[in-house]
N, C-alpha and C. Protein backbone atom coordinates (compact mmCIF):
# COMPACT_ATOMS: atom_id res chain seq x y z
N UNK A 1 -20.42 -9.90 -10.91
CA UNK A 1 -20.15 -11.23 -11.35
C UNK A 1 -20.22 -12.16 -10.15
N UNK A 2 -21.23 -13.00 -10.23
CA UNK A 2 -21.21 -14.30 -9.44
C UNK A 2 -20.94 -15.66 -10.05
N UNK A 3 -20.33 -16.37 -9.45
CA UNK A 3 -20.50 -17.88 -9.92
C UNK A 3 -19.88 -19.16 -9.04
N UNK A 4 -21.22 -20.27 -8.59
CA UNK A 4 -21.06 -21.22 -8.35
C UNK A 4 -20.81 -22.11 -8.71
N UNK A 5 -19.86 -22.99 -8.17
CA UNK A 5 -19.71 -24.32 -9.37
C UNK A 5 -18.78 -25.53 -8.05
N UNK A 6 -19.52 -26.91 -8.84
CA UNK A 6 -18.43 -28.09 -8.06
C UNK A 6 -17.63 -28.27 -8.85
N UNK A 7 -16.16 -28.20 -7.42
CA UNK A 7 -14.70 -28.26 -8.38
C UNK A 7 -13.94 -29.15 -8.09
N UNK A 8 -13.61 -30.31 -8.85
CA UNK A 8 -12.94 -31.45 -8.25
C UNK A 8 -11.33 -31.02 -7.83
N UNK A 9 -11.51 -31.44 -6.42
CA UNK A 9 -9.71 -31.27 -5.95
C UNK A 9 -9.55 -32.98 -5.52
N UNK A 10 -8.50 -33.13 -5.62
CA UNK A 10 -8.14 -34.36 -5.22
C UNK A 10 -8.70 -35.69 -5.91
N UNK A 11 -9.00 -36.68 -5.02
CA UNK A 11 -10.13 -37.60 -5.19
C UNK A 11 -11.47 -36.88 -4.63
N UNK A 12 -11.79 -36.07 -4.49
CA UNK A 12 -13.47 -35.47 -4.33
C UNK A 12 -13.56 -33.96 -4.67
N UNK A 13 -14.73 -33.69 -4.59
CA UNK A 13 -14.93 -32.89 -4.97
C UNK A 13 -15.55 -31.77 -4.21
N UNK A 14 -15.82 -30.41 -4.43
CA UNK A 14 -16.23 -29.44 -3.74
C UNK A 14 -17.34 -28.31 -4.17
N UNK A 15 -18.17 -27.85 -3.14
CA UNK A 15 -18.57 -26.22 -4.10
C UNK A 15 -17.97 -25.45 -3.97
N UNK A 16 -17.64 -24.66 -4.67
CA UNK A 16 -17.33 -23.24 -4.78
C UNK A 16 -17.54 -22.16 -5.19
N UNK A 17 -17.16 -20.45 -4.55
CA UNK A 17 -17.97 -19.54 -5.24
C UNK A 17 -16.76 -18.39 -5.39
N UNK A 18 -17.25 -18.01 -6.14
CA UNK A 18 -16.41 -16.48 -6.40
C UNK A 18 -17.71 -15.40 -6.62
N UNK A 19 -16.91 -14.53 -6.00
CA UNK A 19 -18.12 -13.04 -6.87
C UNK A 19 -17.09 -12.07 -6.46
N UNK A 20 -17.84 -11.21 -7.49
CA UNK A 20 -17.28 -9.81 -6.93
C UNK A 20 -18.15 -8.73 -7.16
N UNK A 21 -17.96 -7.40 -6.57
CA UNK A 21 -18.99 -6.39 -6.39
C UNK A 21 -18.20 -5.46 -6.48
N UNK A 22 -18.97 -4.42 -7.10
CA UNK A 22 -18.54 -3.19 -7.30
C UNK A 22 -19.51 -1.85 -6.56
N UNK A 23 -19.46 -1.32 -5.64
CA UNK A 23 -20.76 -0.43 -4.87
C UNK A 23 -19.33 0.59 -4.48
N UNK A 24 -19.60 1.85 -4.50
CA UNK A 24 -19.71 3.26 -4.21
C UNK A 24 -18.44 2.91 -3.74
N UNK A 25 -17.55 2.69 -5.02
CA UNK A 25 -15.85 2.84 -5.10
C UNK A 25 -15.43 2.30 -4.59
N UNK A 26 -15.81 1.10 -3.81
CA UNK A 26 -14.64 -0.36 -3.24
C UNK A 26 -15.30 -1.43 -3.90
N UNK A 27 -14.44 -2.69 -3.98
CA UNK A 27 -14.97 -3.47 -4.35
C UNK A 27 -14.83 -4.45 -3.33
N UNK A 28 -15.82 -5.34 -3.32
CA UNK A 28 -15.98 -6.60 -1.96
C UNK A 28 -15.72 -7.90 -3.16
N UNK A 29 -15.43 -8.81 -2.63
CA UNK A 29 -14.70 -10.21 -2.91
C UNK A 29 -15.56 -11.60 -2.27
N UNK A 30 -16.33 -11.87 -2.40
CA UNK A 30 -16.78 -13.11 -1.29
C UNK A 30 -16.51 -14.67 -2.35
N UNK A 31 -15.48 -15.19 -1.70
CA UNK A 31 -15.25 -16.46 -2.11
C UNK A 31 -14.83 -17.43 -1.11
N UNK A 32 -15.20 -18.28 -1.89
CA UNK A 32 -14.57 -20.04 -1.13
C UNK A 32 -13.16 -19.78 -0.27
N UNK A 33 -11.98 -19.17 -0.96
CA UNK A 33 -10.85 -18.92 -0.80
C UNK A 33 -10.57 -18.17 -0.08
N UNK A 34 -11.49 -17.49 0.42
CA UNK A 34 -11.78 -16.06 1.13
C UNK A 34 -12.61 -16.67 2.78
N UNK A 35 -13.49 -17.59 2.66
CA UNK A 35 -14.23 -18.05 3.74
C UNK A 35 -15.57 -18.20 3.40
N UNK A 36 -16.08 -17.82 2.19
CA UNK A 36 -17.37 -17.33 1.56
C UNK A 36 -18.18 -18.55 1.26
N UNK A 37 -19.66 -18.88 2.01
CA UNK A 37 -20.10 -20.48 1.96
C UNK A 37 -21.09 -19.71 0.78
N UNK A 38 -21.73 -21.18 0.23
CA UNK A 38 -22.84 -21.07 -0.57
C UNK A 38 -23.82 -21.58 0.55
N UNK A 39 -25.02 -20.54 0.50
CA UNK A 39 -25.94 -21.32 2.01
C UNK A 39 -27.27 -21.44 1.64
N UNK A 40 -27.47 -21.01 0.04
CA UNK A 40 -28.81 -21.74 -0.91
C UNK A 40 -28.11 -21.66 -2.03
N UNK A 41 -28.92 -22.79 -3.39
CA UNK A 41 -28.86 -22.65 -4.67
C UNK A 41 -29.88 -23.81 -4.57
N UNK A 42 -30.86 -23.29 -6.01
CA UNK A 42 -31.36 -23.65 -6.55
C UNK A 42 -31.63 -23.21 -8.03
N UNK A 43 -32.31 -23.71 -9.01
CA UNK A 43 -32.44 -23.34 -10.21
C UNK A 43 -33.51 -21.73 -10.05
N UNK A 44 -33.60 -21.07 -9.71
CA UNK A 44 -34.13 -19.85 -9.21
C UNK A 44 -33.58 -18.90 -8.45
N UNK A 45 -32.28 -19.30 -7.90
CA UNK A 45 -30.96 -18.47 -7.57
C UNK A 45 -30.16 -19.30 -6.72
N UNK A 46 -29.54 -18.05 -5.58
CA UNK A 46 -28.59 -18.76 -4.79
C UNK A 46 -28.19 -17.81 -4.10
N UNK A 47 -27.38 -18.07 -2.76
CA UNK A 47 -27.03 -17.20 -1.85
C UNK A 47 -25.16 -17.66 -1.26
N UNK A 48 -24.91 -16.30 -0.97
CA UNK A 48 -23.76 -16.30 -0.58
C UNK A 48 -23.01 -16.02 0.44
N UNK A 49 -22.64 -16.15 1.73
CA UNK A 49 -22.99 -15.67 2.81
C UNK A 49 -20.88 -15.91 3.32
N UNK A 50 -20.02 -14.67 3.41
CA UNK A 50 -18.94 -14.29 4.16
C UNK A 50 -19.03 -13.19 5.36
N UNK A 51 -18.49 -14.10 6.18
CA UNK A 51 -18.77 -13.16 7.31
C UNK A 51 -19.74 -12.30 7.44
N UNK A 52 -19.69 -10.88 7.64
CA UNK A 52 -21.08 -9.62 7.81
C UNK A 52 -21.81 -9.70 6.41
N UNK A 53 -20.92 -10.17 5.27
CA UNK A 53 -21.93 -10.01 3.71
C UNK A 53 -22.60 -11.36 3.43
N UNK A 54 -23.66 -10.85 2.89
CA UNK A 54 -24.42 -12.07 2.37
C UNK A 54 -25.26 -11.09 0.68
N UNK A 55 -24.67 -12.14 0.00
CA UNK A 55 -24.98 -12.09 -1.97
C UNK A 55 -26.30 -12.81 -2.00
N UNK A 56 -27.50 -12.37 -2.35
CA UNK A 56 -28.66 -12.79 -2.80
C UNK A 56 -28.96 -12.52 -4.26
N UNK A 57 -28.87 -13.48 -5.18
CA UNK A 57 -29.19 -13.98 -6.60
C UNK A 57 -30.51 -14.15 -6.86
N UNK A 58 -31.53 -13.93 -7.17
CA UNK A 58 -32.78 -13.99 -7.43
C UNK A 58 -33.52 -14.66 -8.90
N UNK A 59 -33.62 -15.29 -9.54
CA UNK A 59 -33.80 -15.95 -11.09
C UNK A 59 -35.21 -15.01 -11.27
N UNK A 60 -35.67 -13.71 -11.49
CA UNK A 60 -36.98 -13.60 -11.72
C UNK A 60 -37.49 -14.30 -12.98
N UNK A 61 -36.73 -14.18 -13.97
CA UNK A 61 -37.50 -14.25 -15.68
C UNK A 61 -36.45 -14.90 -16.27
N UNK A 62 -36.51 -16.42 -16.70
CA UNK A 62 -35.62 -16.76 -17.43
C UNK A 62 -36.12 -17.75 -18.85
N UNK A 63 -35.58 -18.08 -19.66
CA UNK A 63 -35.65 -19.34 -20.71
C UNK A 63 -34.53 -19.81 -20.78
N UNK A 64 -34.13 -20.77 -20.31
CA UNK A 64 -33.32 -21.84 -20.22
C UNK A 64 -33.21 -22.71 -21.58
N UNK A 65 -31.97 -22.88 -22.05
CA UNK A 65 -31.43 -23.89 -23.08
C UNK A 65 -30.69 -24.64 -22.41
N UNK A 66 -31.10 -26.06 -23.04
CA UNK A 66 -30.41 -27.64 -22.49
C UNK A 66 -29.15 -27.79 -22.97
N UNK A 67 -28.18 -27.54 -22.37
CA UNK A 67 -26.59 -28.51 -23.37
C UNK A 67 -25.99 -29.51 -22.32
N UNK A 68 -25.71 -30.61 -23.19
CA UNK A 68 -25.26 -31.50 -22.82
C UNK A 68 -23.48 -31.38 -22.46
N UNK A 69 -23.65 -32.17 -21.60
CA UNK A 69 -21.74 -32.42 -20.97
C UNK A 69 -21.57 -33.33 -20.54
N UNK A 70 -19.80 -33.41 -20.65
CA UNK A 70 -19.52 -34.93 -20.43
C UNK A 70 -19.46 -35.05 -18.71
N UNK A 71 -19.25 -36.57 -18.29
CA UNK A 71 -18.99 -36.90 -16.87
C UNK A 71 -18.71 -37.83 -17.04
N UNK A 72 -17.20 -37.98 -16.96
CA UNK A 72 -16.05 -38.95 -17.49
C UNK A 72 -16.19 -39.64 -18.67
N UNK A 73 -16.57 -38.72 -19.33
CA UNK A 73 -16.73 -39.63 -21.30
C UNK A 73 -17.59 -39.65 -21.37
N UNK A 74 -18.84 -39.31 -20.52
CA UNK A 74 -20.37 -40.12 -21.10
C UNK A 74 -20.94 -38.39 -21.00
N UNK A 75 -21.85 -38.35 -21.64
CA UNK A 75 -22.93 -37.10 -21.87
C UNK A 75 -23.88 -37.19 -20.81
N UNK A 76 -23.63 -37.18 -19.48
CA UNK A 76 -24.97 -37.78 -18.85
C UNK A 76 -25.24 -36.01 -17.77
N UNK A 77 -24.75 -35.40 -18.13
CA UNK A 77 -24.78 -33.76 -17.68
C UNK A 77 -26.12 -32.72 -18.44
N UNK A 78 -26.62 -32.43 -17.75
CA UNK A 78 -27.27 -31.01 -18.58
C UNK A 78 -26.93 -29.84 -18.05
N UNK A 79 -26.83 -28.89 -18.77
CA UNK A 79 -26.37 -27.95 -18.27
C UNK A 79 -27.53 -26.81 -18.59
N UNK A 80 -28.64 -25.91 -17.80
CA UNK A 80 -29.55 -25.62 -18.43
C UNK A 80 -29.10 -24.03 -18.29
N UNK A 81 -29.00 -23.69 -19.50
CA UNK A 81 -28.40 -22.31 -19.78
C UNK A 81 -29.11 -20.88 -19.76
N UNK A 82 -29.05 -20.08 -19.53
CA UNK A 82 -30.13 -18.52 -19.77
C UNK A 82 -28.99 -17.58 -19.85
N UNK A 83 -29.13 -16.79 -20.81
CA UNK A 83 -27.78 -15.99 -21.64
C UNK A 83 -28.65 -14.49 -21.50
N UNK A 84 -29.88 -14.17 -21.26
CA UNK A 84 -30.24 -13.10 -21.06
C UNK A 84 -31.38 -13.15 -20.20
N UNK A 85 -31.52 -13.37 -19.05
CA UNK A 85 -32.44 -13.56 -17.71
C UNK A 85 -32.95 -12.59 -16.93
N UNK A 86 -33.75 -11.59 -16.45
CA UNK A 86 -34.08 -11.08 -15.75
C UNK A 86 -33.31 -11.54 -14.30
N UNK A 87 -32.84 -10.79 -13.42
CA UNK A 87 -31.91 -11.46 -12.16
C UNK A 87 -32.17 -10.11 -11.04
N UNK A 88 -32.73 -10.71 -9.80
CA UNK A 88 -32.45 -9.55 -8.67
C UNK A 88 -31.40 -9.89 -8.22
N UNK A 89 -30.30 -8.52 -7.50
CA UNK A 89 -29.02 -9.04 -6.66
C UNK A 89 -29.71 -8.39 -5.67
N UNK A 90 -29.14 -8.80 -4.37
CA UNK A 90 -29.69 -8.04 -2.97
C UNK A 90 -27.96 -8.15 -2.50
N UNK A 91 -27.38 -7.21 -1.58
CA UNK A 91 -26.19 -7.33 -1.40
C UNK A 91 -26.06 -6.53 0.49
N UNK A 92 -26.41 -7.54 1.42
CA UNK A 92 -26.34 -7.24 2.42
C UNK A 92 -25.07 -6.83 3.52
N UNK A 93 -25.45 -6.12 4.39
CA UNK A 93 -23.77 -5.82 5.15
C UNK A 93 -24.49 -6.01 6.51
N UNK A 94 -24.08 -6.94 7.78
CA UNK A 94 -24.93 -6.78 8.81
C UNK A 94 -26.30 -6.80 8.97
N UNK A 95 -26.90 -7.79 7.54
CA UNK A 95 -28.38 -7.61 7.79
C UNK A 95 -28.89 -6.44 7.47
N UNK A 96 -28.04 -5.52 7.01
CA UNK A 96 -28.99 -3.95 6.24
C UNK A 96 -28.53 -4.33 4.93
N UNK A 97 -29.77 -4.06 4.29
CA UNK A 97 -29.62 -4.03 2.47
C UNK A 97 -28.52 -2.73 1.85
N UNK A 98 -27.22 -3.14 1.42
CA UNK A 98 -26.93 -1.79 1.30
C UNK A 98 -27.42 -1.62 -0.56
N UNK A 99 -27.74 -2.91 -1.62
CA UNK A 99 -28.72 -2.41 -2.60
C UNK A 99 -29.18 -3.49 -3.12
N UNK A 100 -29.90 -3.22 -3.82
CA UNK A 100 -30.56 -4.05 -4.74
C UNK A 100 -31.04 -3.77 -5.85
N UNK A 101 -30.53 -4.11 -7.06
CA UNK A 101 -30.84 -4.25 -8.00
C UNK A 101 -31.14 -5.18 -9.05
N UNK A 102 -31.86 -4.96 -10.09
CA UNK A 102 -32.41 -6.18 -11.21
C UNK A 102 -32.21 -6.15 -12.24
N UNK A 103 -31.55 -6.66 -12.73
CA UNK A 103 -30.67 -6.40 -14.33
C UNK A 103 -31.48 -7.28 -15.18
N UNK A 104 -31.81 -7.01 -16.72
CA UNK A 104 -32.64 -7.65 -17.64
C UNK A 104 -31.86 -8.37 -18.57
N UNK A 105 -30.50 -8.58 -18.16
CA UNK A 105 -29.58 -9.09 -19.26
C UNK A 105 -28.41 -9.64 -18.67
N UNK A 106 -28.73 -10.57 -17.28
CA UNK A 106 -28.13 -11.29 -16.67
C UNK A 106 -27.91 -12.91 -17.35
N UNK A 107 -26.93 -13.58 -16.79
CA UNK A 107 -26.66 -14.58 -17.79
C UNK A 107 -26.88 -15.68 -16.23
N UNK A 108 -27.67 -16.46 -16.33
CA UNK A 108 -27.93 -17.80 -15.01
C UNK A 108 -27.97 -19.36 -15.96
N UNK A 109 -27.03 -20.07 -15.12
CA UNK A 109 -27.01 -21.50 -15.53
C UNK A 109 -27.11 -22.06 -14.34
N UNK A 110 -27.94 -23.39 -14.33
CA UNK A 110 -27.67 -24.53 -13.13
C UNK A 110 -27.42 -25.82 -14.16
N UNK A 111 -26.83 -27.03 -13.07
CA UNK A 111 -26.32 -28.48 -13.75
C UNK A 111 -27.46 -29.68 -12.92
N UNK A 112 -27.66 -29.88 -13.92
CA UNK A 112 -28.56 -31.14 -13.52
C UNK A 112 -28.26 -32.56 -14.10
N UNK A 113 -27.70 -32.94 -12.79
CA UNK A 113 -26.96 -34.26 -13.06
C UNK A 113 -27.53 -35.79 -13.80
N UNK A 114 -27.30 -36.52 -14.37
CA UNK A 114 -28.44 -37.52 -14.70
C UNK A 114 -27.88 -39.01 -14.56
N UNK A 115 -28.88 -39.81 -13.87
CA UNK A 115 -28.23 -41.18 -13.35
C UNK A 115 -26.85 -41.51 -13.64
């Protein structure tokens, strides 16, 4: 499970990430809360980079659905959805791949803001 998102604190706002991983009986944690930056996203993935780990998201195969959301009362949000996506993870330790895999039934959304 990965997920990026801007989260309003205060008067402004922020990115933030959570994930978590599950590999050969421990589980790793890389978040905002943790020290964990987002250091790409785009509508084709995104990257995650804490200390020695770095999370690589890959969008291979997707169809995207449009839903609309609010931004302060007005609908001026899209939110472009994929509920079953083709997705590579790459999950690095020190710059060695410790795996990578590609799941056919990954779920990827990005927000595309509008005037």
């Amino acid at each position: 499970m990965a997920s990026v998102a801007e989260l309003p604190f205060l008067s402004t706002t922020f990115v933030g990430c959570i994930c978590a991983i599950w590999y050969q009986g421990k589980e790793y944690r890389l978040a905002t809360y943790l020290g964990g930056k987002l250091v790409s996203y785009s509508k084709k993935g995104f990257s995650i980079l804490q200390g020695k780990y770095l999370l690589e998201v890959s969008v291979i195969k997707q169809e995207p659905h449009s839903l609309k959301a609010p931004v302060r009362g007005a609908m001026r949000r899209r939110i472009k959805e994929s509920v079953a996506c083709k997705v590579r993870y790459r999950f690095y330790e020190d710059e060695k791949l410790l795996f990578e895999v590609v799941s056919k039934q990954a779920g990827y959304e990005h927000v595309i803001m509008e005037g």
